[in-house]
Protein backbone atom coordinates (compact mmCIF):
# COMPACT_ATOMS: atom_id res chain seq x y z
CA UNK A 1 20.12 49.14 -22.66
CA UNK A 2 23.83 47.77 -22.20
CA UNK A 3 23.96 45.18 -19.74
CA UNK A 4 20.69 44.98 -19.03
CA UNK A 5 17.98 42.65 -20.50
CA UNK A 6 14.25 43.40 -21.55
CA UNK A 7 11.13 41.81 -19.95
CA UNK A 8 10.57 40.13 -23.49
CA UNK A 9 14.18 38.87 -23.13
CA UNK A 10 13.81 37.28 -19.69
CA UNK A 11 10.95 36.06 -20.55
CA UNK A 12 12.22 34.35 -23.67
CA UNK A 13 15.03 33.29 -21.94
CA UNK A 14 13.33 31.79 -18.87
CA UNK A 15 10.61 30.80 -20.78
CA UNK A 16 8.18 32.47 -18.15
CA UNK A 17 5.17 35.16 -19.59
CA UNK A 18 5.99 38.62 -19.49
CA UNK A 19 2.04 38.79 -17.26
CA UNK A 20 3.84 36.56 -14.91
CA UNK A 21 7.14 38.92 -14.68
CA UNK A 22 4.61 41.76 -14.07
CA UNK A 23 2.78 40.38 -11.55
CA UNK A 24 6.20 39.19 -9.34
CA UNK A 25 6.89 42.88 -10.01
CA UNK A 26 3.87 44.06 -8.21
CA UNK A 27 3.97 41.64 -5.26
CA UNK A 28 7.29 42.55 -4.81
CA UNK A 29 8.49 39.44 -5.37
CA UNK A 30 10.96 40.28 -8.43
CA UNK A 31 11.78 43.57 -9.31
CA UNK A 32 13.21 45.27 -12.74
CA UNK A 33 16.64 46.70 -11.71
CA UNK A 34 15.27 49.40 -13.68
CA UNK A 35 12.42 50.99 -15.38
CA UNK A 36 12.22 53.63 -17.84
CA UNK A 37 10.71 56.58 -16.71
CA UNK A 38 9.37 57.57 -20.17
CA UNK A 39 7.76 54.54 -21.26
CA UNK A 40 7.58 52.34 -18.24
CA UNK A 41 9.95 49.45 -19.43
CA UNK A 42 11.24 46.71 -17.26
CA UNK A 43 14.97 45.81 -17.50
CA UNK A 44 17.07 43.57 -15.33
CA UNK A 45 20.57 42.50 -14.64
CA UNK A 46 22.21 39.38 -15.19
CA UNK A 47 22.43 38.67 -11.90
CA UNK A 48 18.52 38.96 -11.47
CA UNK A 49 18.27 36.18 -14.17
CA UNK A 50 20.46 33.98 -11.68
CA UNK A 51 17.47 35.26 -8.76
CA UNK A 52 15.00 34.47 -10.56
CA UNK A 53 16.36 30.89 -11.51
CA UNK A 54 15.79 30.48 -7.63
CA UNK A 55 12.40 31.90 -7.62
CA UNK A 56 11.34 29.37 -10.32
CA UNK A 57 13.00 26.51 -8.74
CA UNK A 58 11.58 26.97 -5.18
CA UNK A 59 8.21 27.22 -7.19
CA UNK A 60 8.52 24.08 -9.17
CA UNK A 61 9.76 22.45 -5.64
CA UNK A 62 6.31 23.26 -4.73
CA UNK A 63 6.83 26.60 -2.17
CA UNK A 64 4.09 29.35 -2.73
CA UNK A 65 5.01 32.85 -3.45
CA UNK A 66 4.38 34.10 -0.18
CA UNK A 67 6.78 31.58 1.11
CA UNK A 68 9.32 32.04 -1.34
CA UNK A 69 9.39 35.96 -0.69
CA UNK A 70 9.93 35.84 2.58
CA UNK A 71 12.22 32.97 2.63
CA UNK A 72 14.58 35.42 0.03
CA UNK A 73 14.24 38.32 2.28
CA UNK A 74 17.89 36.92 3.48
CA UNK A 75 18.53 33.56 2.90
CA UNK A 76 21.46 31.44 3.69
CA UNK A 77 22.40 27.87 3.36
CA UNK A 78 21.03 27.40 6.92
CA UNK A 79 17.81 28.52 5.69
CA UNK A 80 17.74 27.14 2.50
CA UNK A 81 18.28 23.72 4.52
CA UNK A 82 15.32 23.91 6.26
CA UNK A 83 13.38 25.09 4.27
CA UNK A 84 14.36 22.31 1.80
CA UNK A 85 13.72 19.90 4.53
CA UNK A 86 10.53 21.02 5.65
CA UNK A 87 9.20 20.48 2.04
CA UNK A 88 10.44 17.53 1.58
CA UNK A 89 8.17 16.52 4.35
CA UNK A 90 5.41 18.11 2.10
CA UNK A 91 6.39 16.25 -0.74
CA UNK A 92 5.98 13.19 1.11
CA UNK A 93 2.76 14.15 2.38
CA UNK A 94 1.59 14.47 -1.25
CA UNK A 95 2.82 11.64 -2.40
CA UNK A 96 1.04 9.48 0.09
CA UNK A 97 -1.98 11.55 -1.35
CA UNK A 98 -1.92 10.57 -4.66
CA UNK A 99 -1.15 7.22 -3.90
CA UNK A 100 -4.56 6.64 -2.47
CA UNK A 101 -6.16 8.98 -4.94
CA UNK A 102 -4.87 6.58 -7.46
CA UNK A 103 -5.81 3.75 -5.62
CA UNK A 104 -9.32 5.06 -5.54
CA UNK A 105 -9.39 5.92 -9.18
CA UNK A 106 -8.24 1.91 -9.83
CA UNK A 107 -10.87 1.22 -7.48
CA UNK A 108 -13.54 2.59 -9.53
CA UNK A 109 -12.31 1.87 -12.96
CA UNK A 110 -12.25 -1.94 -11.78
CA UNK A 111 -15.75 -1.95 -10.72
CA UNK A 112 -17.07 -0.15 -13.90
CA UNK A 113 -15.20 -2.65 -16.06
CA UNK A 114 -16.76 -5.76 -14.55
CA UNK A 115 -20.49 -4.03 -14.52
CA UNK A 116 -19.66 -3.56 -17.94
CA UNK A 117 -20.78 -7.43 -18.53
CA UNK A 118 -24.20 -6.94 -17.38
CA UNK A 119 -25.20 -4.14 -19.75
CA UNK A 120 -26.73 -6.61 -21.99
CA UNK A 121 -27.43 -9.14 -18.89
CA UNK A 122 -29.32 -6.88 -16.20
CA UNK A 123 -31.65 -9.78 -15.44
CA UNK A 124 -28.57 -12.00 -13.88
CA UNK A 125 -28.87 -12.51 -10.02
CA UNK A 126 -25.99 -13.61 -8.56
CA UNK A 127 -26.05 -14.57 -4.90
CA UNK A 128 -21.98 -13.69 -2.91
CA UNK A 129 -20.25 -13.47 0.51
CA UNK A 130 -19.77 -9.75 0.86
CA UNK A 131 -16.98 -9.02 3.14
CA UNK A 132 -16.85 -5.92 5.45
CA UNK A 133 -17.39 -2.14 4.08
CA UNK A 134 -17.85 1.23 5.53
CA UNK A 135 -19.67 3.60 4.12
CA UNK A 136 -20.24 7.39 5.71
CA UNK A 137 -23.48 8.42 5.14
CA UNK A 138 -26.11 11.56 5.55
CA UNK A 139 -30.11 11.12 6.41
CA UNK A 140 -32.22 11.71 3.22
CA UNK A 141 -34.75 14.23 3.91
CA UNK A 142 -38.93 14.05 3.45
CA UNK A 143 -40.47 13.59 0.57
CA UNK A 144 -37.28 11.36 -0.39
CA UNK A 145 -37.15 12.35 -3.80
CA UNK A 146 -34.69 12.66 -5.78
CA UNK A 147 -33.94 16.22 -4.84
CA UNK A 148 -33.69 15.26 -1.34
CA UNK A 149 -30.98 11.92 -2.38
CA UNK A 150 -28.99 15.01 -4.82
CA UNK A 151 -28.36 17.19 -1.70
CA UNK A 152 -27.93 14.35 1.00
CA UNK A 153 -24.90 12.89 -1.51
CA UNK A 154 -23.45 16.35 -1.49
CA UNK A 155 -23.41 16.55 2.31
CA UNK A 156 -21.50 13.19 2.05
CA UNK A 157 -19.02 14.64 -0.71
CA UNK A 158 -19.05 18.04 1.56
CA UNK A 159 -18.13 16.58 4.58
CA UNK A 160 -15.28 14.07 3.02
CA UNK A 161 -13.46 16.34 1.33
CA UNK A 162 -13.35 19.27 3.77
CA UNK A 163 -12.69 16.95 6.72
CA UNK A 164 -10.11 14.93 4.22
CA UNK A 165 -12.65 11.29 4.83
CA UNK A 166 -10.77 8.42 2.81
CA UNK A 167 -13.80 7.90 0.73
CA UNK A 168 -14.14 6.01 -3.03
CA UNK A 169 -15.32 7.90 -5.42
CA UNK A 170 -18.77 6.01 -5.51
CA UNK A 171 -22.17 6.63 -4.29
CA UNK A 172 -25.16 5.24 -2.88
CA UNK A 173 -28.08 5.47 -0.81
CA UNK A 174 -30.00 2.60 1.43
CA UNK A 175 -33.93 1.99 0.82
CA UNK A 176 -35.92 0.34 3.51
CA UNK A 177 -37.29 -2.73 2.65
CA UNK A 178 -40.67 -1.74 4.39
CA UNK A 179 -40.61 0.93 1.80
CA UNK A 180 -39.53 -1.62 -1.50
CA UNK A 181 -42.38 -4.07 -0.22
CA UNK A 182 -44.95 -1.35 -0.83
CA UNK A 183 -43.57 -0.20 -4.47
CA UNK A 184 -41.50 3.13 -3.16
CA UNK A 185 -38.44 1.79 -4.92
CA UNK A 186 -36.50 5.40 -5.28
CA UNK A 187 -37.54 6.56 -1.33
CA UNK A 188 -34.05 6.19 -0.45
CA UNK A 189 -33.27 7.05 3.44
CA UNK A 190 -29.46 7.42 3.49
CA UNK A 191 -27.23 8.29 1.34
CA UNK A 192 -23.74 7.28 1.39
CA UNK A 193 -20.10 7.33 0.07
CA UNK A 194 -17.92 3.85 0.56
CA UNK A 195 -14.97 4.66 2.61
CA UNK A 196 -11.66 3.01 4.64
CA UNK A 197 -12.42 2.30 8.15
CA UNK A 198 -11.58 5.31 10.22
CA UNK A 199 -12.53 6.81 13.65
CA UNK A 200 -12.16 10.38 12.29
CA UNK A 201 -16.45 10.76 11.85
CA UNK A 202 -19.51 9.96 14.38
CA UNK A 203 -21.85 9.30 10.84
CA UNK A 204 -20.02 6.14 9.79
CA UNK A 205 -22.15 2.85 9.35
CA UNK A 206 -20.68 -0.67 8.96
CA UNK A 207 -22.06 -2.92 6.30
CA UNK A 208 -21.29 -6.89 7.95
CA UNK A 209 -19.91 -9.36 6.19
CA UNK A 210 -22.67 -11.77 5.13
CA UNK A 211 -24.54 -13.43 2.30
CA UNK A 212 -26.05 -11.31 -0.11
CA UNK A 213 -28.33 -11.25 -3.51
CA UNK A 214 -27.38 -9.46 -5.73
CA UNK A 215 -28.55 -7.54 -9.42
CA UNK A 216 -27.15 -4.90 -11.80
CA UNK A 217 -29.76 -2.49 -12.66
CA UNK A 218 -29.03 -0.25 -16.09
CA UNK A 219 -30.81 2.33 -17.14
CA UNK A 220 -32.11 5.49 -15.16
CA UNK A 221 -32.89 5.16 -11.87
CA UNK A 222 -36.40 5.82 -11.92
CA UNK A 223 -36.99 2.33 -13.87
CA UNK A 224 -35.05 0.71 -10.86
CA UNK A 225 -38.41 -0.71 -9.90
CA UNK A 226 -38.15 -3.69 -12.48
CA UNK A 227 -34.68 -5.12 -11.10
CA UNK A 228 -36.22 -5.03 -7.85
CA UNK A 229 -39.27 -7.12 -8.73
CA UNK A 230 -36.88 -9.68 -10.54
CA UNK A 231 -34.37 -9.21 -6.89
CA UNK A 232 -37.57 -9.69 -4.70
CA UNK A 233 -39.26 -12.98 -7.37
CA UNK A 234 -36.12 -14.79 -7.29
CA UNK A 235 -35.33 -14.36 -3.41
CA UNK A 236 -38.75 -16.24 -2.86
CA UNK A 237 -38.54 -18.60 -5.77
CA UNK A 238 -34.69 -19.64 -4.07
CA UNK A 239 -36.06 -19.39 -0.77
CA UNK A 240 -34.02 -16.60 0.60
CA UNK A 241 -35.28 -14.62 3.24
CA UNK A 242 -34.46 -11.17 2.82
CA UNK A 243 -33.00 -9.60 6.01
CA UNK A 244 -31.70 -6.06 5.05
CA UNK A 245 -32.52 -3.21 3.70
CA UNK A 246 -31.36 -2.25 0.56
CA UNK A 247 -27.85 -1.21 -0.57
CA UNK A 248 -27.60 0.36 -3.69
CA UNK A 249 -24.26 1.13 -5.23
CA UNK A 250 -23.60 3.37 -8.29
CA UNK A 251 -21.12 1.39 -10.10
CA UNK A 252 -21.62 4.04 -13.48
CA UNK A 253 -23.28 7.08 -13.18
CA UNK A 254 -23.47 11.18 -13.38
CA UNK A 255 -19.72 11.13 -12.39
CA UNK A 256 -18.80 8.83 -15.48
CA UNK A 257 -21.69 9.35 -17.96
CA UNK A 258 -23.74 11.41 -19.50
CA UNK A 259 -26.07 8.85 -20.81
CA UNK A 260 -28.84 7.89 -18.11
CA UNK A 261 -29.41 4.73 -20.42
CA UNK A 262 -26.00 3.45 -19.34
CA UNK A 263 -26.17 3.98 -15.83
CA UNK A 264 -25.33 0.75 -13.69
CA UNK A 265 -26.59 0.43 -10.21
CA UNK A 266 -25.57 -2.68 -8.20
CA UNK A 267 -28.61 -3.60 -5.66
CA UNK A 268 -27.73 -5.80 -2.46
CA UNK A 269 -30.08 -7.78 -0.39
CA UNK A 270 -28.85 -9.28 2.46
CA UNK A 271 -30.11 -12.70 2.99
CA UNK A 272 -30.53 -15.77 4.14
CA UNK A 273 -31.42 -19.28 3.81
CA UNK A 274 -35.60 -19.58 4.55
């Protein structure tokens, strides 16, 4: 039609789908100036392409349809100010956000690269000054299988990311050492996610800085039981008393293979001299 363009048109021009021009149709959002009553096609005027140059620049800003329909209800340059400057805040907000999520990422891609050595070395013990951690855990239920471990690390995961925790993306769960002594290796108690000291949640549990034996378990974690022998053997060959319970940490796992033969588990003892 003269002076009018097509819904293939805008959307060519715009380079936005014709499905997405129908749905801002339906929602009211962006209209056809017209529509043919005898085969239902969309047409709109030049200066709807100009409208909806707005509409896809308030999107890309990051505003939500909702928002962006009511703010062009009637919007002036008052409006459009603060609106601008209230999402500006929001950008900031985000920003911050992906700075730690990217910090956390590094985090974990620098602890799978140096437990990447001891996939052909799981028998080296190495004994460290291990500064302060937190770590927010969840009680593993009875029997303590691995069932119970799976749906105690979801609580953990459940809890951080609806309460918006500043957790790594690592897990881990704490066996007694009552428990290790009499061959339960897997009975885990807690499980737990490493996270930045906060006084946002009650279930938070500080790990002290102290001296601490180490090994690098690989392979599934129902063969765990044979670093632990070597852990406990050399603790009394070196005569270090062993004065924690156990702290495992899943330096490669479900979240980064598929492989069970490749997962990495870093046990910690804390110890000291007998």
């Amino acid at each position: 039609m003269k002076n009018l363009f097509s819904i293939g048109e805008v959307s060519k021009y715009q380079n936005i789908s014709k499905q997405t021009l129908i749905f801002y149709d339906k929602i009211g959002l962006f209209r056809p100036v017209y529509v043919d009553p005898g085969n239902g096609y969309r047409y709109y005027s030049a200066s709807q392409i100009d409208y909806l140059d707005t509409i896809l620049i308030m999107k890309k800003i990051g505003f939500s349809l909702s928002e962006i329909k009511e703010h062009m209800q009637h919007y002036t340059i008052d409006s459009s100010l603060i609106a601008l400057r209230k999402q500006i805040t929001v950008i900031d907000h985000q920003i911050q956000e992906l700075r730690l999520l990217r910090s956390r990422v590094q985090h974990r891609c620098e602890q799978m690269e140096a437990a990447k050595m001891h996939r052909n070395d799981s028998a080296n013990i190495v004994v460290e000054e291990a500064a302060i951690q937190y770590v927010l855990f969840h009680p593993v239920d009875e029997p303590y299988t691995l069932k119970e471990i799976s749906i105690a690390t979801k609580k953990c995961f459940s809890q951080a990311f609806r309460e918006q925790l500043p957790i790594f993306f690592q897990c881990g769960v704490i066996v007694p050492y009552q428990r290790i002594k009499s061959g339960h290796f897997t009975k885990a108690s807690m499980a737990f996610l490493p996270i930045e000291k906060n006084d946002t949640a009650q279930n938070i549990l500080c790990l002290p800085q102290g001296k601490c034996a180490c090994i690098y378990h690989v392979g599934d974690y129902l063969s765990i039981g044979r670093s632990y022998e070597k852990l406990l053997n050399y603790c009394e060959t070196n005569h270090l008393e062993i004065i924690s319970d156990s702290y495992e940490f899943c330096i490669n796992d479900y979240i980064t293979s598929k492989d069970e033969n490749e997962y990495i588990t870093k046990i910690v003892f804390y110890v000291k001299d007998a």
